[in-house]
N, C-alpha and C. Protein backbone atom coordinates (compact mmCIF):
# COMPACT_ATOMS: atom_id res chain seq x y z
N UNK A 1 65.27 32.82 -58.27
CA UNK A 1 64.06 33.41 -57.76
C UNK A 1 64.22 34.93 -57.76
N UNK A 2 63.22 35.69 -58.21
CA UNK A 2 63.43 36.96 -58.44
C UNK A 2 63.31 37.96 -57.45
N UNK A 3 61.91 37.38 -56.40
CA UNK A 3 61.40 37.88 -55.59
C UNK A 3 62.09 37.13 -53.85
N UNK A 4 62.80 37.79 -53.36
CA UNK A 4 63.20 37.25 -52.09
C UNK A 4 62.25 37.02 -51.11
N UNK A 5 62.77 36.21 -49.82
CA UNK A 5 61.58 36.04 -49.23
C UNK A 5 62.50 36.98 -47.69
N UNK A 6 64.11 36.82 -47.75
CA UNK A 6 64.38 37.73 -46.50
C UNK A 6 65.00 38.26 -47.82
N UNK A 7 64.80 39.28 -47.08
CA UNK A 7 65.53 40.92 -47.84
C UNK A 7 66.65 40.87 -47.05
N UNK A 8 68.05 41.57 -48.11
CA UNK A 8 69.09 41.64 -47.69
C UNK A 8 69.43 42.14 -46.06
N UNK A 9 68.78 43.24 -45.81
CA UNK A 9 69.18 43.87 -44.24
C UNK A 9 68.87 42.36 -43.05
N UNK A 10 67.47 41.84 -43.53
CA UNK A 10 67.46 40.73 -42.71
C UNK A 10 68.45 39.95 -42.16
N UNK A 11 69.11 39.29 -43.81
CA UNK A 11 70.05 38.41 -44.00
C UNK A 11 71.06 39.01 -43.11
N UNK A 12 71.66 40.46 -43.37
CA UNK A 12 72.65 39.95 -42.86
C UNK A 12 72.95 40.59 -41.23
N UNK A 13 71.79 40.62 -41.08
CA UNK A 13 71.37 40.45 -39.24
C UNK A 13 71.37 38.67 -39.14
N UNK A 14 70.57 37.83 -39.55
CA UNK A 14 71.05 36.74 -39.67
C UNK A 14 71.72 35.61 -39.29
N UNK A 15 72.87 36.26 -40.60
CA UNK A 15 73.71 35.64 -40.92
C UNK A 15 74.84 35.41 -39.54
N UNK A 16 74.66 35.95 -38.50
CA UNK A 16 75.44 36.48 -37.60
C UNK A 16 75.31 35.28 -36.75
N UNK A 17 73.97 35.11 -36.95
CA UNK A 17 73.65 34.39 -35.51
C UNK A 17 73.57 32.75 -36.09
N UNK A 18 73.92 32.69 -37.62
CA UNK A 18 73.73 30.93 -37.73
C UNK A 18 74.88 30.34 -37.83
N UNK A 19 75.58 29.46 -37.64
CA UNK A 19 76.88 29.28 -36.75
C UNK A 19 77.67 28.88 -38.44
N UNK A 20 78.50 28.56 -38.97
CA UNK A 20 79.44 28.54 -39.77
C UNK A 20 79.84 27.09 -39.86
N UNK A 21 79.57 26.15 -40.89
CA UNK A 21 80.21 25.12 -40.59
C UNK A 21 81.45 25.10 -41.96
N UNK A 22 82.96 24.10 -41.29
CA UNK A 22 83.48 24.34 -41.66
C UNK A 22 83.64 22.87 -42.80
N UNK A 23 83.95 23.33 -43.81
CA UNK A 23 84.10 21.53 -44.60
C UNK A 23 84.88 20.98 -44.43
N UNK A 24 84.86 19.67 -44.59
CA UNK A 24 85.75 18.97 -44.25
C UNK A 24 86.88 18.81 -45.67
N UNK A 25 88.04 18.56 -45.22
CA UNK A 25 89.31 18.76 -46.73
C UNK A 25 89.67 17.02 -47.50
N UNK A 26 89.41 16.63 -46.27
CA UNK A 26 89.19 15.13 -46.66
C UNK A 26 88.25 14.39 -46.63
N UNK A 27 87.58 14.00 -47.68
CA UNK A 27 86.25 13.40 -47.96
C UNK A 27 84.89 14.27 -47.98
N UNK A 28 85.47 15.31 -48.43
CA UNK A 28 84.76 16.26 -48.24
C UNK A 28 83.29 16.13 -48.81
N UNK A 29 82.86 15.15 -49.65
CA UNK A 29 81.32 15.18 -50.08
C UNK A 29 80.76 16.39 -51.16
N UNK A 30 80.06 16.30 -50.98
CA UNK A 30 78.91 17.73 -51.44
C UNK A 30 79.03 18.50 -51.42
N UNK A 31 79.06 19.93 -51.87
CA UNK A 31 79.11 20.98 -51.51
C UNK A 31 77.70 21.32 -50.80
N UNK A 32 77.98 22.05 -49.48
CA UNK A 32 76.51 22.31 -49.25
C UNK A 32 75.81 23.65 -49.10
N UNK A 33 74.71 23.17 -49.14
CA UNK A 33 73.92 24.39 -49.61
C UNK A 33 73.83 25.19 -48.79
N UNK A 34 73.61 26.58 -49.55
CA UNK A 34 73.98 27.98 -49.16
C UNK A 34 72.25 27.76 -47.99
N UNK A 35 73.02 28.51 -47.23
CA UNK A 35 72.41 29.11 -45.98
C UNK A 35 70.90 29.79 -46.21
N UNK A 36 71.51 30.70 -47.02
CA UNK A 36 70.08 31.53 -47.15
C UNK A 36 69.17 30.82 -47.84
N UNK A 37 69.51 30.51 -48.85
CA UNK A 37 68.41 29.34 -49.75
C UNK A 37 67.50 27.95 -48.78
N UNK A 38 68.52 27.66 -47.49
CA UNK A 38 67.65 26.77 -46.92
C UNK A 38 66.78 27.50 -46.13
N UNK A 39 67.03 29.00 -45.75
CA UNK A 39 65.84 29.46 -45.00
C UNK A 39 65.10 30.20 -45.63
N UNK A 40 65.02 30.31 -46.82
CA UNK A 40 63.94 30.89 -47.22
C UNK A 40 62.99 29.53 -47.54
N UNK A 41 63.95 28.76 -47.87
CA UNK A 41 62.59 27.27 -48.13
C UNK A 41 61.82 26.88 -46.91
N UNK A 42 62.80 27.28 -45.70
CA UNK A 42 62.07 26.90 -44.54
C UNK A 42 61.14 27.35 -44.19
N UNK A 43 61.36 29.38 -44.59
CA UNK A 43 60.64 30.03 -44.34
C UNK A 43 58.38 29.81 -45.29
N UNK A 44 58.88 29.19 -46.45
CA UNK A 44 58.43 29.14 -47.34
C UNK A 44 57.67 27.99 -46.60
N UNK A 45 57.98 27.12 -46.59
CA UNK A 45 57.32 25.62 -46.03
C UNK A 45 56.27 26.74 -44.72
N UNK A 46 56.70 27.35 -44.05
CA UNK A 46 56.56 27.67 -42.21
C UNK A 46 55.31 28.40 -42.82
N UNK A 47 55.19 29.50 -44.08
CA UNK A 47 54.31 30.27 -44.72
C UNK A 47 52.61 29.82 -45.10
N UNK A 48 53.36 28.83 -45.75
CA UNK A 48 52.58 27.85 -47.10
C UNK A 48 51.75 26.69 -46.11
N UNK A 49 52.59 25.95 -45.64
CA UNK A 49 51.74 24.88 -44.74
C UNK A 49 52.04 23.93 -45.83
N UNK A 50 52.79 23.29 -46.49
CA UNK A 50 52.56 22.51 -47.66
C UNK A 50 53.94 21.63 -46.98
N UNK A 51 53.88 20.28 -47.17
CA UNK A 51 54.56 19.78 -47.05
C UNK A 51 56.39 19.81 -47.48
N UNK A 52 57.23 19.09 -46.68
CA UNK A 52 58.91 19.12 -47.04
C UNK A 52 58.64 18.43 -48.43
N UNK A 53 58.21 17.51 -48.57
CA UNK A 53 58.69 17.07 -49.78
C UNK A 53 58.29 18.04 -50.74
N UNK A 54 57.51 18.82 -50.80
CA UNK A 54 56.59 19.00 -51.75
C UNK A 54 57.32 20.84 -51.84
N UNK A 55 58.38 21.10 -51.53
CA UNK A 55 58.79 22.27 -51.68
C UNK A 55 59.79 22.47 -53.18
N UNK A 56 59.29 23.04 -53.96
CA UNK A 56 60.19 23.20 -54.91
C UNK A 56 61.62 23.29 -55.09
N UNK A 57 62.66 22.41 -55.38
CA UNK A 57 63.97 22.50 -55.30
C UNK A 57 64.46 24.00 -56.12
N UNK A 58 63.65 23.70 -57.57
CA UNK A 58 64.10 24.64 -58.14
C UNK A 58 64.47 25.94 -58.05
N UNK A 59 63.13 26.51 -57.31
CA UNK A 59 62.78 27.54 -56.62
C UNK A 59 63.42 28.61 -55.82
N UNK A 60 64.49 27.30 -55.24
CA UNK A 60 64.92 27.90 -53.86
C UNK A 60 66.38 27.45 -53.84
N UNK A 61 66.59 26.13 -54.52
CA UNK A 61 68.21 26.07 -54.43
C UNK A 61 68.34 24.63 -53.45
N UNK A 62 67.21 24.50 -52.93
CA UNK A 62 67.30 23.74 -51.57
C UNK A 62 66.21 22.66 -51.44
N UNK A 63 66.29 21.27 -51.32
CA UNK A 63 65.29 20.52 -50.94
C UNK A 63 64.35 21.09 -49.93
N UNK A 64 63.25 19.81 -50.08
CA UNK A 64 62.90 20.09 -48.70
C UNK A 64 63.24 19.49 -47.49
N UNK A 65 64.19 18.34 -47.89
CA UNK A 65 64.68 17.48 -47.06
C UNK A 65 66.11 18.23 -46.52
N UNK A 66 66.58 18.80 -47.23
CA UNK A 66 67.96 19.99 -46.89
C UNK A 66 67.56 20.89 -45.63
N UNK A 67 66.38 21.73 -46.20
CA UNK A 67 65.49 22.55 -45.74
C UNK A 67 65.61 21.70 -43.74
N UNK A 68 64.05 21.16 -43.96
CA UNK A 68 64.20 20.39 -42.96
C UNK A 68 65.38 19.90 -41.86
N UNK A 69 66.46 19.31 -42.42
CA UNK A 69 67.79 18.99 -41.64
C UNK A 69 68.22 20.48 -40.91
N UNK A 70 68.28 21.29 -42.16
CA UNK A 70 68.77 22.66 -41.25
C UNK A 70 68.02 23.49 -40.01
N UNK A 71 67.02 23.22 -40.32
CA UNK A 71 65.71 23.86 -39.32
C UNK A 71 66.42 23.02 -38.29
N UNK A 72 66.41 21.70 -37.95
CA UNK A 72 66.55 21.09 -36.59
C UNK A 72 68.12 21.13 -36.94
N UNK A 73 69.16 21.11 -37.28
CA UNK A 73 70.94 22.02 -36.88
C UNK A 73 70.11 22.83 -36.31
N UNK A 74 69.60 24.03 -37.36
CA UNK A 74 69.23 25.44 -36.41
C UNK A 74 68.81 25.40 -34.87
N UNK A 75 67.78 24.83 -34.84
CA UNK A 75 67.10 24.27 -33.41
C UNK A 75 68.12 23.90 -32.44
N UNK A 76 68.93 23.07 -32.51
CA UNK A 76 69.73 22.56 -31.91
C UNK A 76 71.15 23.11 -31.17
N UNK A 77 71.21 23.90 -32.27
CA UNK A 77 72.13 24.86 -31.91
C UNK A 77 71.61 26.63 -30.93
N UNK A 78 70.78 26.51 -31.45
CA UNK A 78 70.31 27.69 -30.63
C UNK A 78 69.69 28.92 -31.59
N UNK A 79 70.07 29.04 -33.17
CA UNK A 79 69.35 29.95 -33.56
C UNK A 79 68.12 30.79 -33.37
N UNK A 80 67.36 29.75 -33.02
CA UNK A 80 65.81 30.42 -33.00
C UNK A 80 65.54 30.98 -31.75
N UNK A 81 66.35 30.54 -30.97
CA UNK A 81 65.76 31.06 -29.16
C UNK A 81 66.75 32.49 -29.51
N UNK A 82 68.02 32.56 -29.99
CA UNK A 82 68.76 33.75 -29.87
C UNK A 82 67.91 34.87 -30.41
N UNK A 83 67.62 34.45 -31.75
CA UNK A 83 66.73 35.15 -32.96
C UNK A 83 65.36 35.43 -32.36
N UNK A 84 64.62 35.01 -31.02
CA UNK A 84 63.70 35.39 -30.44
C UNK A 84 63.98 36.06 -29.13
N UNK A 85 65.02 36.24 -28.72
CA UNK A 85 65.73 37.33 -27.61
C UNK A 85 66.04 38.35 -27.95
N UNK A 86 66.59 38.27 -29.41
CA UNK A 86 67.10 39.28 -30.21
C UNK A 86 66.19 40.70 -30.79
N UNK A 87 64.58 40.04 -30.93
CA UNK A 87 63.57 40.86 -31.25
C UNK A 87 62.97 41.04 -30.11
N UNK A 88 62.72 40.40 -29.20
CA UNK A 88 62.38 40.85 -27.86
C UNK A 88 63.14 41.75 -27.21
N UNK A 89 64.32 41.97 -27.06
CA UNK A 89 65.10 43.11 -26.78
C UNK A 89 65.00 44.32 -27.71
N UNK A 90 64.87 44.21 -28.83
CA UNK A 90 64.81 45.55 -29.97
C UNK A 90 63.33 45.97 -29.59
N UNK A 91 62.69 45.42 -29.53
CA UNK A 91 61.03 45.81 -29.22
C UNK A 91 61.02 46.47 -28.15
N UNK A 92 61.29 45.71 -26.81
CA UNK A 92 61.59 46.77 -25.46
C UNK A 92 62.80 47.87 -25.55
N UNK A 93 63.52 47.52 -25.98
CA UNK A 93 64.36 48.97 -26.54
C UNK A 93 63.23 50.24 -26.80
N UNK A 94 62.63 49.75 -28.25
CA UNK A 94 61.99 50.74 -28.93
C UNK A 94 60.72 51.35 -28.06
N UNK A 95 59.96 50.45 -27.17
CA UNK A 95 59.66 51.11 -26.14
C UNK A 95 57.84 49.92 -27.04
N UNK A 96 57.99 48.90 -27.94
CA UNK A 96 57.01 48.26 -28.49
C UNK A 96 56.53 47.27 -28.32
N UNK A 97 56.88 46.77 -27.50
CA UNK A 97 56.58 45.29 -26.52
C UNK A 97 55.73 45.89 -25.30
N UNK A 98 54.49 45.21 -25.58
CA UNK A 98 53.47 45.42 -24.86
C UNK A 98 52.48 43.75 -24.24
N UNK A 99 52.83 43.46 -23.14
CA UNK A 99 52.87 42.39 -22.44
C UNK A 99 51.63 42.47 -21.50
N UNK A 100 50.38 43.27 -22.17
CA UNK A 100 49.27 43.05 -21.50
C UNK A 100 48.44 41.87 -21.74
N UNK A 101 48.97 41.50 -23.14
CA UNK A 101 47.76 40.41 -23.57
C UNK A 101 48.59 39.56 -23.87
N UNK A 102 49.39 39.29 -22.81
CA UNK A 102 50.54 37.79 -22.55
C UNK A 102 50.19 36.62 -22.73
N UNK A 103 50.46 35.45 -23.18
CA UNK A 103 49.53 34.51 -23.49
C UNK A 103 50.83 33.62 -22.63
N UNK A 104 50.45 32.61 -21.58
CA UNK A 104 51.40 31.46 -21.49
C UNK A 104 51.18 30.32 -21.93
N UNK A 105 51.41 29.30 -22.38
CA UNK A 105 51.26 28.19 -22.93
C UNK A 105 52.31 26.85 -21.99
N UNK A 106 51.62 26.05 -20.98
CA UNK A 106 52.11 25.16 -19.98
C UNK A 106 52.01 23.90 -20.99
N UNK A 107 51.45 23.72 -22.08
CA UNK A 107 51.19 22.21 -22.70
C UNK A 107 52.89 21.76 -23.17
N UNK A 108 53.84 22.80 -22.90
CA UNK A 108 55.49 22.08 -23.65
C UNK A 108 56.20 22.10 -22.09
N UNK A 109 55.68 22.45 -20.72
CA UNK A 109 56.30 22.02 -19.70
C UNK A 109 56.25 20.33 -19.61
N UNK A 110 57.37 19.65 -19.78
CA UNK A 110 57.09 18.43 -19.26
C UNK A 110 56.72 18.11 -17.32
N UNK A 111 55.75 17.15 -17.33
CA UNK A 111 55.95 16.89 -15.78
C UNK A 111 56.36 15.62 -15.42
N UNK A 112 57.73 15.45 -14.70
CA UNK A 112 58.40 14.60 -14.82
C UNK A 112 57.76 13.70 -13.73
N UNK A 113 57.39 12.86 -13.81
CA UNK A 113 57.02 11.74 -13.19
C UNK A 113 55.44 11.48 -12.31
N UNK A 114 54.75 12.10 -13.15
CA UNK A 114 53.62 12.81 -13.10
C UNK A 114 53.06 13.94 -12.00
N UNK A 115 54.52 14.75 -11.66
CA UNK A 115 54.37 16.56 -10.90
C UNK A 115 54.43 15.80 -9.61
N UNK A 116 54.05 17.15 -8.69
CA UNK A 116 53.83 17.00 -7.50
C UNK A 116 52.26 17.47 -7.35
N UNK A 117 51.34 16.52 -6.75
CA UNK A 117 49.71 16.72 -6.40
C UNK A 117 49.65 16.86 -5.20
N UNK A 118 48.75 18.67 -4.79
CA UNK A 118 48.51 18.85 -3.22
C UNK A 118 47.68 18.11 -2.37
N UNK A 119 46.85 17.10 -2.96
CA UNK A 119 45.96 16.18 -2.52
C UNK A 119 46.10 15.22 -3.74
N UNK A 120 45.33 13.93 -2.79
CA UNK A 120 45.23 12.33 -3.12
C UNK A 120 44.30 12.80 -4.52
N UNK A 121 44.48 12.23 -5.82
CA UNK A 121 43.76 12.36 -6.73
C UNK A 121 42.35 11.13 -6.73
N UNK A 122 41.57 11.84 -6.98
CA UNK A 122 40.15 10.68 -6.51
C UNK A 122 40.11 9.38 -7.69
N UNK A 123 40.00 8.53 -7.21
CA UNK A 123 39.93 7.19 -8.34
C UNK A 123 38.62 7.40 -9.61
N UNK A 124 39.34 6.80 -10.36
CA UNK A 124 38.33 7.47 -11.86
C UNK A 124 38.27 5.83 -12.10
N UNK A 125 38.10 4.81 -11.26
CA UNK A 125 37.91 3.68 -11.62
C UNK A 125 36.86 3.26 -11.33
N UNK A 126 36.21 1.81 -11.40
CA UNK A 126 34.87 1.21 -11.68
C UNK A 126 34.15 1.21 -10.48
N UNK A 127 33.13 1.89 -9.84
CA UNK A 127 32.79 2.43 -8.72
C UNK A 127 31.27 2.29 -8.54
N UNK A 128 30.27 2.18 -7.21
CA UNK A 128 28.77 2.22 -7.80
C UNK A 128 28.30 3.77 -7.86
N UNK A 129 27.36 3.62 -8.76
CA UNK A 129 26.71 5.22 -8.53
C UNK A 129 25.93 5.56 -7.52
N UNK A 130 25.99 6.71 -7.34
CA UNK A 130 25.17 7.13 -6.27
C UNK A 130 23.89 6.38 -6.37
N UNK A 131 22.71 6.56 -5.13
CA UNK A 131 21.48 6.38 -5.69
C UNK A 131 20.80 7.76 -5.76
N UNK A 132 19.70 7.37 -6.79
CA UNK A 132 18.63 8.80 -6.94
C UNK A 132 17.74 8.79 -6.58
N UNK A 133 16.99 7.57 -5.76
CA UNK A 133 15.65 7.25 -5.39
C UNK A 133 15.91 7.94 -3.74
């Protein structure tokens, strides 16, 4: 691919923060695929909106099923929350983080056992209607 999708300085800010796996010497399998190639496919998929399967191997070096696996390693391990502390701190550094038009989003709080309610919730069951006469 001629045209990159992270430019080198990116990469190797990066490269820092995605953890290193080491191969194994016995039974070692596959060689696996280079790092950067699965995130630019990831990146590419995250861009495009087009499905894993449907990501060009050629392209990129990397399935989309490669792709995919690494996104959730990544996840799992912590990349993306670091990699979003990481620009949140450079921004307030630079003095560019501006938190007036804050948006929170409560729909990924789970509530475990359906919360705590300050009052009796009213029955939404089969009831008569008022009258109107």
């Amino acid at each position: 691919m001629d045209e990159r999708i992270v430019s080198d300085e990116l990469w190797a800010r990066l490269m820092l923060i995605i953890p290193v796996r080491v191969r194994r010497y016995r039974f070692a399998g596959l060689r696996r695929t280079d790092d950067r190639a699965a995130l630019e496919g990831i990146l590419f998929v995250l861009r495009t909106g087009i499905g894993w399967n449907w990501l060009p191997t050629a392209l990129f070096g990397a399935s989309g099923a490669t792709c995919w696996r690494r996104l959730t390693e990544w996840q799992q391990a912590g990349v993306w929350q670091q990699l979003h502390e990481q620009l949140l701190a450079e921004l307030r550094a630079a003095g560019l983080l501006d938190l007036v038009n804050a948006l929170v989003d409560s729909s990924h709080l789970r509530a475990l056992k359906g919360g705590t309610s300050p009052a009796r919730a009213r029955s939404t069951g089969r009831s008569l209607a008022p009258s109107n006469t």
